[in-house]
Protein backbone atom coordinates (compact mmCIF):
# COMPACT_ATOMS: atom_id res chain seq x y z
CA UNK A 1 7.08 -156.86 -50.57
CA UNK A 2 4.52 -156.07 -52.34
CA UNK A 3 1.87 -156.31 -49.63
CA UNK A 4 3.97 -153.60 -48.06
CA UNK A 5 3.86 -151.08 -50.80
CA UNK A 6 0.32 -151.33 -50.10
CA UNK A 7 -0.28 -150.51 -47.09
CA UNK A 8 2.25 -147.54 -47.65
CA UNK A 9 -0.30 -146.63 -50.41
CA UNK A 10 -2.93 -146.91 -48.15
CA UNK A 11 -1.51 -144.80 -45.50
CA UNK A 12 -0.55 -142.32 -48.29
CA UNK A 13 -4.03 -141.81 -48.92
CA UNK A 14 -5.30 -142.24 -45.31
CA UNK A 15 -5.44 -138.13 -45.05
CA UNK A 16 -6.42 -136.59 -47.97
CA UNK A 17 -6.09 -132.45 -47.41
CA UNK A 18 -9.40 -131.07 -47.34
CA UNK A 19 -10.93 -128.93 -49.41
CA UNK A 20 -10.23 -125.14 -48.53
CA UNK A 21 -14.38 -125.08 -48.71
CA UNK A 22 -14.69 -127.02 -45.85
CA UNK A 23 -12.26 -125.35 -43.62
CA UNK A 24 -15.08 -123.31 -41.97
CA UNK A 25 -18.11 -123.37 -41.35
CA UNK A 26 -19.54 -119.73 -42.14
CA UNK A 27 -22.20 -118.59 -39.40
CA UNK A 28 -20.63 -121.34 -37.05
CA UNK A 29 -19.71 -120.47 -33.46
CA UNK A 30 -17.20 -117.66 -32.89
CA UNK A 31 -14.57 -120.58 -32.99
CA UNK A 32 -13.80 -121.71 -36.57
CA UNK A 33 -14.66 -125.62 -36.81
CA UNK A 34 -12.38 -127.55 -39.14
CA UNK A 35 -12.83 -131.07 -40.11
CA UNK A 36 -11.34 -133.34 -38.27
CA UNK A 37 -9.10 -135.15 -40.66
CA UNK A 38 -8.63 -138.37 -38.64
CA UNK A 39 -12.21 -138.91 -38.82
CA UNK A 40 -12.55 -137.82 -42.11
CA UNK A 41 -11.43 -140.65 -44.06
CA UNK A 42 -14.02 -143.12 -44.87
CA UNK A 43 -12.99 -145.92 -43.19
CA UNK A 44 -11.97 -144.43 -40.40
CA UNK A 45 -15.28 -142.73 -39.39
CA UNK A 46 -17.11 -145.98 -40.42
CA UNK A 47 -15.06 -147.63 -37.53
CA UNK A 48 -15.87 -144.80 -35.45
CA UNK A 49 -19.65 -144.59 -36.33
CA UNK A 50 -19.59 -148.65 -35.55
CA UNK A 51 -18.19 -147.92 -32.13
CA UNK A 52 -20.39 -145.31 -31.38
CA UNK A 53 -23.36 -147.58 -31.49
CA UNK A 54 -21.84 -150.80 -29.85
CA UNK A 55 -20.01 -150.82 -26.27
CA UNK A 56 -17.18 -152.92 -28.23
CA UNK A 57 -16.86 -154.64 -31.52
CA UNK A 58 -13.98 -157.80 -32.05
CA UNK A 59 -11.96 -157.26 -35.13
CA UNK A 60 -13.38 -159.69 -36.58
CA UNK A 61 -16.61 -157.71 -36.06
CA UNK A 62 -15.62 -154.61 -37.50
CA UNK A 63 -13.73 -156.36 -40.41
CA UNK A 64 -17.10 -158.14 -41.46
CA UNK A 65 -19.37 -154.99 -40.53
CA UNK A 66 -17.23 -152.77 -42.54
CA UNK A 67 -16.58 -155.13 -45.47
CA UNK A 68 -13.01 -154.49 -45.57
CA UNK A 69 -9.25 -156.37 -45.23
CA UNK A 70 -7.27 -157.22 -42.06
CA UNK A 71 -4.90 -154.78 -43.84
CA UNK A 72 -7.03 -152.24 -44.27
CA UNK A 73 -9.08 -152.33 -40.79
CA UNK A 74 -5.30 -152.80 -38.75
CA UNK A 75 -4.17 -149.17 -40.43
CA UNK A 76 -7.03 -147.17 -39.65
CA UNK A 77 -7.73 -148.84 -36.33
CA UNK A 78 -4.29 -148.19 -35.27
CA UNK A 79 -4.63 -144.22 -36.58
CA UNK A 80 -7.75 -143.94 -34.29
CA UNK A 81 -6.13 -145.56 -31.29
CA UNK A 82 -3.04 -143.54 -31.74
CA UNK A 83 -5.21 -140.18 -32.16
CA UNK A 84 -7.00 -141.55 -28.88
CA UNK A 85 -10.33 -142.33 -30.01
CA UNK A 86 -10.33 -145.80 -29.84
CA UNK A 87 -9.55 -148.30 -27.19
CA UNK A 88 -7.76 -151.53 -28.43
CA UNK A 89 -7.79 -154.72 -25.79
CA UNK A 90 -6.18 -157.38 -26.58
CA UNK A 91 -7.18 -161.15 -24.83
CA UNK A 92 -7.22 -164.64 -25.27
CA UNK A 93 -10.15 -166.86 -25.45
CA UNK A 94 -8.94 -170.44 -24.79
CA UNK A 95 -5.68 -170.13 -27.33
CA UNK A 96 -7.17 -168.13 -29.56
CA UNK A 97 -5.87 -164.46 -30.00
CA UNK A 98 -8.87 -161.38 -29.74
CA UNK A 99 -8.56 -157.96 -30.39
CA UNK A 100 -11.53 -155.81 -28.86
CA UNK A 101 -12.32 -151.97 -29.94
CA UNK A 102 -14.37 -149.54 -27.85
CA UNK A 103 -15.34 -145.80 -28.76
CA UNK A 104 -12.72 -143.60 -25.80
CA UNK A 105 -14.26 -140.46 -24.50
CA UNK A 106 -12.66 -138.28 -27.02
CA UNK A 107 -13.40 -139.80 -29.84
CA UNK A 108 -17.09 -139.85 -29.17
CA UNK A 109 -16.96 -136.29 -28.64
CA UNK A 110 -14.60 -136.13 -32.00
CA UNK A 111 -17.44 -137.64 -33.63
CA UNK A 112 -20.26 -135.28 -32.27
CA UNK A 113 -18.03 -132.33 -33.24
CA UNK A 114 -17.40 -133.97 -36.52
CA UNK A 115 -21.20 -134.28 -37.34
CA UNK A 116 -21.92 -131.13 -36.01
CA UNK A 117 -19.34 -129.57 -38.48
CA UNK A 118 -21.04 -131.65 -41.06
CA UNK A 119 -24.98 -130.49 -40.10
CA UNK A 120 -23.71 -126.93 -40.23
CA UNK A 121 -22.17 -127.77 -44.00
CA UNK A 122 -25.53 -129.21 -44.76
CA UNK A 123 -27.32 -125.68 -43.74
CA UNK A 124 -25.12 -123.45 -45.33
CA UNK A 125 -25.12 -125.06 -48.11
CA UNK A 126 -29.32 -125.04 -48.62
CA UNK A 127 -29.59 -121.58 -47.65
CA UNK A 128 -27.01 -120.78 -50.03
């Protein structure tokens, strides 16, 4: 039971509003760019940013890369795969159960959209 409050409190926290100065991006393109709060979290773009650098990472990958729980790594994962940005496979080798991740299409270009949004931030915020 109390494993499960946990995870609730996890999810809770999983999408934090952001901050009314990051909305937009002044000076952007004519379209206003708002973060994209999937890949906002930490976690989440950590995944995301793992992906984007290997064709596929195991769970077991990820979980050690990113220095996190099963619990923790199942939530976000599944968040990403349900936004579409990741690809979950799931397979046997021999008996044993493995769970593979790849980057889809849209979530790589969530991610360049994301940094781009960030990069802009990073201007504005110097010239300012």
């Amino acid at each position: 039971m109390a494993r499960h409050s946990h995870a609730r409190r996890i999810d809770r926290a999983a999408a934090p509003p952001a901050p009314p100065a990051l909305g937009a991006v002044p000076g952007a393109a004519s379209e206003a760019l708002e973060l994209d709060r999937v890949i906002h979290e930490r976690m989440r773009l950590a995944i995301v940013s793992a992906l984007a650098v290997n064709p596929a990472l195991s769970f077991n990958e990820l979980k050690q890369l990113l220095e996190t729980t099963d619990g923790n790594l199942s939530v976000h994962a599944r968040k990403l795969e349900d936004a579409g940005y990741v690809r979950c496979t799931k397979s046997f080798e021999g008996r044993t159960p493995r769970t593979d991740y790849q980057l889809t299409g849209a979530g790589r270009q969530a991610l360049e959209r994301y940094l781009a949004h960030m990069e802009a931030l990073i201007r504005a915020t110097r010239k300012g």
